[in-house]
Protein backbone atom coordinates (compact mmCIF):
# COMPACT_ATOMS: atom_id res chain seq x y z
CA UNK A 1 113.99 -55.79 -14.11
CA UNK A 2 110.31 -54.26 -14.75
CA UNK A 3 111.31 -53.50 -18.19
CA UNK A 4 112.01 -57.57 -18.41
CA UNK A 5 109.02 -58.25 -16.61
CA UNK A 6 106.60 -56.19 -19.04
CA UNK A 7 108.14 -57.51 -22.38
CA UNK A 8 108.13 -60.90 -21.22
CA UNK A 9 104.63 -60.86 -20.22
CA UNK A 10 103.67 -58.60 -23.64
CA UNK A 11 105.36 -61.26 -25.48
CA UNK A 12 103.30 -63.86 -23.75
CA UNK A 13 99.98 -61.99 -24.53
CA UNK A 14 100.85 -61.39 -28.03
CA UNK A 15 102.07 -65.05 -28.44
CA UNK A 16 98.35 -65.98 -27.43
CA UNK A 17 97.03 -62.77 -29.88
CA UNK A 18 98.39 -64.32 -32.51
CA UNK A 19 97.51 -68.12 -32.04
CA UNK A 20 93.98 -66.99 -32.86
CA UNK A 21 95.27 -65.29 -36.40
CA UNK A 22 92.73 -65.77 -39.09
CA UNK A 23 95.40 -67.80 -40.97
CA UNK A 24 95.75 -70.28 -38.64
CA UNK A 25 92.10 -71.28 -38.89
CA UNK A 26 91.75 -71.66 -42.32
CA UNK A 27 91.44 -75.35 -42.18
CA UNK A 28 88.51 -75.31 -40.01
CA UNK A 29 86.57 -72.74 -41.51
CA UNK A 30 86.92 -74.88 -44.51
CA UNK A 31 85.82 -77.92 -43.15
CA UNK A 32 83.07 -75.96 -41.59
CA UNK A 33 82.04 -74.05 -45.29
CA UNK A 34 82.17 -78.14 -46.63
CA UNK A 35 80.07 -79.26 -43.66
CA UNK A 36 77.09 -76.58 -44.64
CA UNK A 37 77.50 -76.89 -48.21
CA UNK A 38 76.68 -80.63 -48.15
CA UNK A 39 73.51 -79.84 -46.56
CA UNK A 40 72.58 -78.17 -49.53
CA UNK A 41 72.06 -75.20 -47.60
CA UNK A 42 70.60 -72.17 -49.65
CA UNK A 43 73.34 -69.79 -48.39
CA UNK A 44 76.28 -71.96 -46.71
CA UNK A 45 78.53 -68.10 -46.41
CA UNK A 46 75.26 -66.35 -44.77
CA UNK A 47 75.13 -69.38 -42.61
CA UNK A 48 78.81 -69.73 -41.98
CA UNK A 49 79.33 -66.13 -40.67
CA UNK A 50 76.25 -66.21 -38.46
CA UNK A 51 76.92 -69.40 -36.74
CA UNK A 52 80.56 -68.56 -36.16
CA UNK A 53 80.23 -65.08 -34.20
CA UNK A 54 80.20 -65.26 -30.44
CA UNK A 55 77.36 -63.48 -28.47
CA UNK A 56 79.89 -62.49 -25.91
CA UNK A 57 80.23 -58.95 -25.91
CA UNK A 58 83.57 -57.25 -25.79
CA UNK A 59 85.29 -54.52 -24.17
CA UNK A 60 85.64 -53.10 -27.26
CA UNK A 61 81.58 -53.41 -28.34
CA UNK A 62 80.91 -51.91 -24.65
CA UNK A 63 83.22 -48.80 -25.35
CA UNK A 64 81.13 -48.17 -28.85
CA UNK A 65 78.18 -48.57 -26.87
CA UNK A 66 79.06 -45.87 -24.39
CA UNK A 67 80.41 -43.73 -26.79
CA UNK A 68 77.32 -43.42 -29.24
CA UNK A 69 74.86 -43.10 -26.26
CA UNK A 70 77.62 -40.19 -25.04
CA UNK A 71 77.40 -38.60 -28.47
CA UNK A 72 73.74 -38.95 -28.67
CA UNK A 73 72.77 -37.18 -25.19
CA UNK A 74 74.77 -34.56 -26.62
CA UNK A 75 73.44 -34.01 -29.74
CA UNK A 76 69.75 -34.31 -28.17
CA UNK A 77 70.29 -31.65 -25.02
CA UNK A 78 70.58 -34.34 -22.35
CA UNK A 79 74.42 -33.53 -21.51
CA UNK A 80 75.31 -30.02 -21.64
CA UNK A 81 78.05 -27.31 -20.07
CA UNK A 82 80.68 -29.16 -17.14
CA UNK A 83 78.20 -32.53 -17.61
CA UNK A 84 79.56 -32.84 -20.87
CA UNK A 85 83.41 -32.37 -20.01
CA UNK A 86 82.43 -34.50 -17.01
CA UNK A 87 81.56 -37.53 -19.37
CA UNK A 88 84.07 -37.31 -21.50
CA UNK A 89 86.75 -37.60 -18.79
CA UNK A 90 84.70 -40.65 -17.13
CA UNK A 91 84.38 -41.76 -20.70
CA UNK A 92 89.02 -41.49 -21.11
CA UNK A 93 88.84 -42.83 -17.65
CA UNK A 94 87.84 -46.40 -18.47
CA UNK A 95 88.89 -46.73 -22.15
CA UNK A 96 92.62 -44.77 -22.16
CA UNK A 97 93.86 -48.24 -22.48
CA UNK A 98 92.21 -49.74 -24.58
CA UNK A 99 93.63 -48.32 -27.80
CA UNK A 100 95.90 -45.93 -29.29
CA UNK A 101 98.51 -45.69 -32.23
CA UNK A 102 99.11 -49.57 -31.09
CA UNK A 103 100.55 -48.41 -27.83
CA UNK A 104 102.43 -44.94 -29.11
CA UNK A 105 100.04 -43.02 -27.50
CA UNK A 106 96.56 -43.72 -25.54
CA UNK A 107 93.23 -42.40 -25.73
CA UNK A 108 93.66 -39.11 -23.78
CA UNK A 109 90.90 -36.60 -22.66
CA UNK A 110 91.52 -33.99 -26.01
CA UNK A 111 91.40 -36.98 -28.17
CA UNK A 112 87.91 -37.77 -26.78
CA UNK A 113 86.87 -33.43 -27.42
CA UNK A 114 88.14 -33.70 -30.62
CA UNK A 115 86.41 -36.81 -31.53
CA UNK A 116 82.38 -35.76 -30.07
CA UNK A 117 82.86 -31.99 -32.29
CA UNK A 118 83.74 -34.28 -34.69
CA UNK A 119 80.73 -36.34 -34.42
CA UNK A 120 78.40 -33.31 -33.94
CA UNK A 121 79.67 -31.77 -37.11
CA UNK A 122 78.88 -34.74 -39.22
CA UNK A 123 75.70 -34.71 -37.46
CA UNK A 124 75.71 -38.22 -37.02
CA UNK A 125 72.66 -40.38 -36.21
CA UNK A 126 73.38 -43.30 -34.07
CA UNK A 127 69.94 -44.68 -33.10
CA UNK A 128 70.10 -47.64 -34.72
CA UNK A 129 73.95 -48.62 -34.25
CA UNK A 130 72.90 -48.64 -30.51
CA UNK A 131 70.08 -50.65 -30.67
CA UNK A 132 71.82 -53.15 -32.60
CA UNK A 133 74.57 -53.20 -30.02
CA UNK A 134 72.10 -53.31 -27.19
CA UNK A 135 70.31 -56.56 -28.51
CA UNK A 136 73.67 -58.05 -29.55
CA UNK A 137 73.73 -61.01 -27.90
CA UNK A 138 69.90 -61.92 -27.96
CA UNK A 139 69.97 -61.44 -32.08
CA UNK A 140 73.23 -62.97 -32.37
CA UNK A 141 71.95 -66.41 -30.23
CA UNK A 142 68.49 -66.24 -32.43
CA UNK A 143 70.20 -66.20 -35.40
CA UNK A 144 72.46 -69.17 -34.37
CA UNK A 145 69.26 -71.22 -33.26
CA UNK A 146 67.13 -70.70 -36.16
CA UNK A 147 70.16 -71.70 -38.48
CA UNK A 148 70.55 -75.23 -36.35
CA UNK A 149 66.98 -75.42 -36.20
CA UNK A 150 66.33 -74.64 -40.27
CA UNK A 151 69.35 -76.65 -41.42
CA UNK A 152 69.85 -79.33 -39.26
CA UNK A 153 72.84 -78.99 -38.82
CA UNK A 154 75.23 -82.11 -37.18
CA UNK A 155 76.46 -81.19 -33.59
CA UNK A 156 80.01 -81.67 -34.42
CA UNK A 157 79.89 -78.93 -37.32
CA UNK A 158 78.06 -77.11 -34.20
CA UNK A 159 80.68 -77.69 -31.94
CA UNK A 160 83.28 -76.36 -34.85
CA UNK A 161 81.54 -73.39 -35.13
CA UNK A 162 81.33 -72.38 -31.43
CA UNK A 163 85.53 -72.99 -31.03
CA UNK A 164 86.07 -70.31 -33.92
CA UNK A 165 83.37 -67.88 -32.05
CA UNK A 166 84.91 -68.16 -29.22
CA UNK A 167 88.57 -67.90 -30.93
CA UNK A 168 86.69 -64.86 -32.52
CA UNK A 169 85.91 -62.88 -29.11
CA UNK A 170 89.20 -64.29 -26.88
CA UNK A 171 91.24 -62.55 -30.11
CA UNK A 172 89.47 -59.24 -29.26
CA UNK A 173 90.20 -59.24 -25.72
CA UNK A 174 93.70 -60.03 -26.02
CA UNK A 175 94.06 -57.85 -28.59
CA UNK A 176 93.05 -54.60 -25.72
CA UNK A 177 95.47 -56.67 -23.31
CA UNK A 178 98.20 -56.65 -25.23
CA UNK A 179 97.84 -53.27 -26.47
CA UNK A 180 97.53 -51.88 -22.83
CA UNK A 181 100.92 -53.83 -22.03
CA UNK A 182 102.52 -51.90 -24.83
CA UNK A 183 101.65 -48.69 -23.06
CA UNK A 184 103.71 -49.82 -19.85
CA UNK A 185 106.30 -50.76 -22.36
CA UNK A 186 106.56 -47.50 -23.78
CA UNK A 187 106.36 -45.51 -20.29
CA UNK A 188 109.48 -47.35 -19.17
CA UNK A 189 110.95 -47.04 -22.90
CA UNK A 190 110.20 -43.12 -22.23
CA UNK A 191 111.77 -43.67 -18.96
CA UNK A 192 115.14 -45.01 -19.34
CA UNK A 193 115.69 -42.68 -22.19
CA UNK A 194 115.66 -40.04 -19.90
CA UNK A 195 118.11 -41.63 -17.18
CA UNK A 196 120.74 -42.87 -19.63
CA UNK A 197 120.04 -39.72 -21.82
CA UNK A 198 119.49 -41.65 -24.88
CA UNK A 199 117.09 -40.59 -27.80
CA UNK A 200 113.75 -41.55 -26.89
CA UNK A 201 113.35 -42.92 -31.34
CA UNK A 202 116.52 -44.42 -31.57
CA UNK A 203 115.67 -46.65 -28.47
CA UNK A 204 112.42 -48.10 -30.12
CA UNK A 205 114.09 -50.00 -33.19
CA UNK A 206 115.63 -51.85 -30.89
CA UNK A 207 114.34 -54.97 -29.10
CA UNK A 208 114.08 -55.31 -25.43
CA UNK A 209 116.38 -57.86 -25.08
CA UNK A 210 119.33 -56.03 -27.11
CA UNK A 211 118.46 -52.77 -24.74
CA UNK A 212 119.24 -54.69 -21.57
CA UNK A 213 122.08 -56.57 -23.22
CA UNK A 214 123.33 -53.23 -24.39
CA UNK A 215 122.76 -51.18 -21.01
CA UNK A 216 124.44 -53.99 -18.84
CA UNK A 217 127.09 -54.34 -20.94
CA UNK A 218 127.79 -50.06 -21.45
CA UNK A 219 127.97 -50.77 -25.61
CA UNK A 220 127.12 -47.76 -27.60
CA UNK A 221 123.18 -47.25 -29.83
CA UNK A 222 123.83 -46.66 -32.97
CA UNK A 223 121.17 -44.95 -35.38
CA UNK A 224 118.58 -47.30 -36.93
CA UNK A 225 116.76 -46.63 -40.03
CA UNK A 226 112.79 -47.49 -39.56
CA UNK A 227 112.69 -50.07 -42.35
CA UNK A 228 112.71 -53.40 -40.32
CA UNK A 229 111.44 -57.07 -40.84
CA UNK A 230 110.66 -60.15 -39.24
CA UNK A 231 110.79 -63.47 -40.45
CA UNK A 232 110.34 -67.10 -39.43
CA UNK A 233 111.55 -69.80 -41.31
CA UNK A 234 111.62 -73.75 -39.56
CA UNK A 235 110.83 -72.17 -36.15
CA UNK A 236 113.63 -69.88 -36.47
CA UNK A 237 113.35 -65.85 -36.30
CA UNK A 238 115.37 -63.60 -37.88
CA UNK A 239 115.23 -59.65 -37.65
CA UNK A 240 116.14 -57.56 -40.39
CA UNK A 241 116.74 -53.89 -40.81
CA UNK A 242 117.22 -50.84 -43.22
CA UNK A 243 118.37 -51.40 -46.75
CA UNK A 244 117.87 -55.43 -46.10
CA UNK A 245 114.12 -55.07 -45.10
CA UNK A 246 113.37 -52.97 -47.97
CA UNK A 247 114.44 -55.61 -50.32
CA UNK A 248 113.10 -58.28 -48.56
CA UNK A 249 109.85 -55.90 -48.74
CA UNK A 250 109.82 -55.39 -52.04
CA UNK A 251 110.16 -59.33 -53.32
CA UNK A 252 107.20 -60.39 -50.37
CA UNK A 253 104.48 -57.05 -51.54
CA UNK A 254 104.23 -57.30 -55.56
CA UNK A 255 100.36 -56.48 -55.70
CA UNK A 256 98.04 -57.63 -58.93
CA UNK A 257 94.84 -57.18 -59.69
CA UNK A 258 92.91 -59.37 -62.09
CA UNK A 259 90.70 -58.81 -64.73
CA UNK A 260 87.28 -59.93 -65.24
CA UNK A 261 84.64 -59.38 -68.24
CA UNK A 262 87.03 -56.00 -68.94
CA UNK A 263 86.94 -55.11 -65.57
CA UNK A 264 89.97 -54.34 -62.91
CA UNK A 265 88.76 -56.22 -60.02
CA UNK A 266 90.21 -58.00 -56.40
CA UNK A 267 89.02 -60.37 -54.40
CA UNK A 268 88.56 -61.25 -51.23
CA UNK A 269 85.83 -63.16 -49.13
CA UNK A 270 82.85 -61.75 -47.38
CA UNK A 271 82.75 -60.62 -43.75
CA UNK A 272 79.28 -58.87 -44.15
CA UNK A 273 77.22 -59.05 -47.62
CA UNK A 274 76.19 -55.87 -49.13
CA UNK A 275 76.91 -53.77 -52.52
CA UNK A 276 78.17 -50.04 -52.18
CA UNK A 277 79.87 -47.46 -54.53
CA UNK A 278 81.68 -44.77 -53.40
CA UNK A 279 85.35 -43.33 -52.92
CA UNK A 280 88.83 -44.74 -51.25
CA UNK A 281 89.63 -43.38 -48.50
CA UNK A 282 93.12 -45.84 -47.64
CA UNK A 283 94.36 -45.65 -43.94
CA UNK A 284 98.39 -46.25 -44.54
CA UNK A 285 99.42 -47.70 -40.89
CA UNK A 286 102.06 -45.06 -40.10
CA UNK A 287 101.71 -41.95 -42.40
CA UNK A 288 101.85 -38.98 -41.12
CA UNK A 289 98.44 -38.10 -41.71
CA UNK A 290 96.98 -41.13 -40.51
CA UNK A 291 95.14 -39.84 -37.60
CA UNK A 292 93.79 -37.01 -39.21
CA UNK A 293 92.54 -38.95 -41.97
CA UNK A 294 90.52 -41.27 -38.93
CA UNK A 295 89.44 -38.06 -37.23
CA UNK A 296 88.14 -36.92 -40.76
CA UNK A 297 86.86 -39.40 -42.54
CA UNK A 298 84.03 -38.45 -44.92
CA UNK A 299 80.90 -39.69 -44.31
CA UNK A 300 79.65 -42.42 -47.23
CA UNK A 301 83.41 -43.24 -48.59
CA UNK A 302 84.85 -46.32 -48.37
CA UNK A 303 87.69 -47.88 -45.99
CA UNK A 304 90.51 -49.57 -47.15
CA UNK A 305 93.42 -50.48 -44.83
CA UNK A 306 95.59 -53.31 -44.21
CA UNK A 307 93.52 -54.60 -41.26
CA UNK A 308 91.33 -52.40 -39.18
CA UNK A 309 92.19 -52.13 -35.57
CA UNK A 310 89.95 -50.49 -32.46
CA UNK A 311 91.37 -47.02 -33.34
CA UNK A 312 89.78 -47.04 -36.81
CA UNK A 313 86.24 -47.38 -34.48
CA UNK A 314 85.55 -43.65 -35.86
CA UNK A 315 86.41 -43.69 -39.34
CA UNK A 316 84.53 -47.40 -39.49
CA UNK A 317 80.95 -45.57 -37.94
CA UNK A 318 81.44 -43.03 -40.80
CA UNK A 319 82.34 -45.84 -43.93
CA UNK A 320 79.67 -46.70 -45.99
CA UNK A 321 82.27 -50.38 -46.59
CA UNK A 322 84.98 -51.74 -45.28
CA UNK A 323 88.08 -53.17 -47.77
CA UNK A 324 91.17 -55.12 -46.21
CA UNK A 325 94.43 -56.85 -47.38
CA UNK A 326 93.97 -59.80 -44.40
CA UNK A 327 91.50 -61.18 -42.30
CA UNK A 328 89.44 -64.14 -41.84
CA UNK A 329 85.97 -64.74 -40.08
CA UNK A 330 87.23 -64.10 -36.78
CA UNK A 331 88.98 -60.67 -37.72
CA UNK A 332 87.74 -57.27 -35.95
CA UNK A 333 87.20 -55.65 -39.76
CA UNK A 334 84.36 -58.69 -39.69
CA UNK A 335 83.39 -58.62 -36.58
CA UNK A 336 82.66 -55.05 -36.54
CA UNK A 337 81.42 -55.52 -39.65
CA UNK A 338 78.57 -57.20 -38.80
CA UNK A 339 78.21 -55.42 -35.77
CA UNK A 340 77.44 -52.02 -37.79
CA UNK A 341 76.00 -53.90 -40.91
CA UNK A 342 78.40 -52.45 -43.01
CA UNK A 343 79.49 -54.64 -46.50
CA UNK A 344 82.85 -55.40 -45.70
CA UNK A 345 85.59 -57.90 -48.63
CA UNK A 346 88.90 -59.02 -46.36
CA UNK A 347 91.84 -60.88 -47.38
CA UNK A 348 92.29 -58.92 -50.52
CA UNK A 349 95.84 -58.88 -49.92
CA UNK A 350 96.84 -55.88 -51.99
CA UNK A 351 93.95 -53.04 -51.76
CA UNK A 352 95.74 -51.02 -49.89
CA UNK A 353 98.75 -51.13 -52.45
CA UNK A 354 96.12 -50.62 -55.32
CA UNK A 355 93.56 -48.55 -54.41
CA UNK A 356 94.22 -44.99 -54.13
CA UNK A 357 92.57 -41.99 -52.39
CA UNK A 358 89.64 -40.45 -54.72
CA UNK A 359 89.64 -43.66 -56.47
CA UNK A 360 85.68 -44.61 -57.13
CA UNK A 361 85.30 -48.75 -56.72
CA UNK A 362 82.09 -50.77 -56.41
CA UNK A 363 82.52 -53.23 -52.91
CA UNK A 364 80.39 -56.35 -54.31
CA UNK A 365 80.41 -57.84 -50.99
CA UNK A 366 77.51 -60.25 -51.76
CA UNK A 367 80.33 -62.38 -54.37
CA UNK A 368 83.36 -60.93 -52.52
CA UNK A 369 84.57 -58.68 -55.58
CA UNK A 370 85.85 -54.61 -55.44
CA UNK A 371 85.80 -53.06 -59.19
CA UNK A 372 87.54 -50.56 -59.67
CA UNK A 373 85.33 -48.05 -61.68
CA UNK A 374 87.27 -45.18 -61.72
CA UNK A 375 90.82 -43.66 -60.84
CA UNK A 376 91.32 -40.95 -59.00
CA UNK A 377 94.76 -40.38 -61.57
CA UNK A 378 92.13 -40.24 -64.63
CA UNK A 379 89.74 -37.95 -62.68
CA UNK A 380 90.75 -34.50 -63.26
């Protein structure tokens, strides 16, 4: 019964996660984009992105806040000895939910260690990430009111702008909701592995529904390979595994790049304008050395990953650029993007399947544009 009571609840959060999707809004961010451009604005993008960020902050923002200010009395003497074990576990204490391998695991006190030697070993300088963060929403609402002010800009266009902000920020917070749900999921997952001696793994590929059906009804698990996929088609789903999911895979993901004035190039649009060279570092959502590649990320190279998530917050303070296959203007690789000033291209749609660790690219993010300048392969 609690196992029916979490999913259906998840499912409710998630259902809400994803009516804010970047996808979904691509109408009105186009009608918005139209809106500025007919005022003959000088920079209808610039404009665009700074009118259509919320000055809400988020649970998420606050946790970065209290982090860097954490890492910083560190670094500068204030914390030392049990204070500094002390604020780490205060530190697990309100955050362990927030994030985690999307619900596998949380945000546990050793995580938290590893993560501040981390951060003292790169020697990292947060001063001005946390003044940024601590004028947020004063610089964010300035911005917003000059741009009205400047542009004259029509209250409905206003009123457009404010819906996807808000979309922007409500997408954030369900986003930590919904990930703290899957936590409970998982406990209970863990749980009833245990009583009905069950594999813990082979449990998890299957859905919550076909575990009850299958537990009331005393019919047998059978082994499921991890390859899955989920489709929707005329409002109806349909869940595929194993050898069918790989070929459904491989017709859906056939990535291109395209070439322009002799150059190997994607595109994308512009979260946060910018231009930075430097090396791929691509965060594969599942490999096995995902988390050390987060925990490790060199200071200066470049991010690429499907779509950053809050448990890429690390590897993101350390990127000089951000690079994603999806997004849109209310997506947390933009969000954060601007919140760290960092030139970030989404909705590439096939970096991740292109670019390659070592590889050195240019991220144009001022005309939305990665080059690839050199591959890693052709390095030696």
């Amino acid at each position: 019964e609690e196992l029916s009571k979490t999913s259906h609840l998840l499912r409710e959060t998630f259902a809400l996660f994803n009516l804010t999707n970047p996808q979904f809004l691509k109408k009105i961010e186009l009608e918005i984009l139209d809106e500025l451009k007919s005022l003959n604005t000088e920079n209808p993008d610039e404009v665009f992105r700074d009118l259509c960020v919320s000055e809400k902050v988020s649970v998420l923002q606050q946790e970065q806040l209290d982090w860097m200010n954490l890492v910083m009395s560190v670094k500068n003497g204030v914390l030392s000895g049990a204070l500094i074990s002390e604020s780490l576990k205060k530190h697990q204490s309100n955050y362990q939910m927030l994030v985690g391998d999307e619900g596998n695991q949380q945000w546990d006190y050793e995580y938290f260690k590893n993560l501040l030697q981390q951060d003292l070993l790169r020697d990292v300088e947060y001063r001005d990430e946390i003044e940024l963060l601590s004028v947020y929403s004063e610089n964010v609402i300035k911005e917003r009111e000059s741009h009205i002010e400047q542009h004259k800009i029509a209250e409905d266009t206003i009123a457009k702008t404010i819906i996807l902000a808000e979309l922007g920020h409500t997408r954030l917070e369900l986003r930590s909701s919904w990930t703290a749900l899957f936590h409970i999921l998982r406990r209970q997952l863990q749980k009833i592995s245990e009583i009905v001696e069950i594999d813990y793994e082979m449990l998890v590929n299957y859905t919550v529904d076909e575990i009850i059906h299958n537990l009331n009804n005393e019919i047998e698990f059978k082994k499921r390979d991890s390859d899955f996929s989920l489709t929707l088609e005329l409002e109806n789903w349909e869940i595929k595994f194993d050898s069918e999911a790989t070929k459904l895979d491989s017709i859906v993901n056939q990535a291109t790049t395209s070439i322009v004035n002799g150059e190997q190039v994607l595109t994308g649009s512009t979260a946060f304008p910018g231009i930075v060279q430097g090396k791929v570092v691509v965060l594969d959502w599942g490999a096995e050395d995902f988390n050390d590649k987060i925990n490790n990320f060199p200071v200066g190279d470049i991010l690429v990953a499907g779509q950053t998530r809050p448990m890429l917050m690390s590897a993101i303070r350390a990127a000089s650029a951000i690079v994603t296959d999806e997004g849109g203007i209310t997506s947390h690789a933009a969000i954060v993007a601007r919140e760290f000033r960092k030139p970030c291209i989404i909705g590439t749609k096939y970096a991740t399947e292109i670019l390659k660790d070592g590889d050195m690219i240019e991220v144009d993010a001022n005309n939305g544009v990665v080059r690839i300048l050199k591959s890693d392969s052709n390095s030696a």
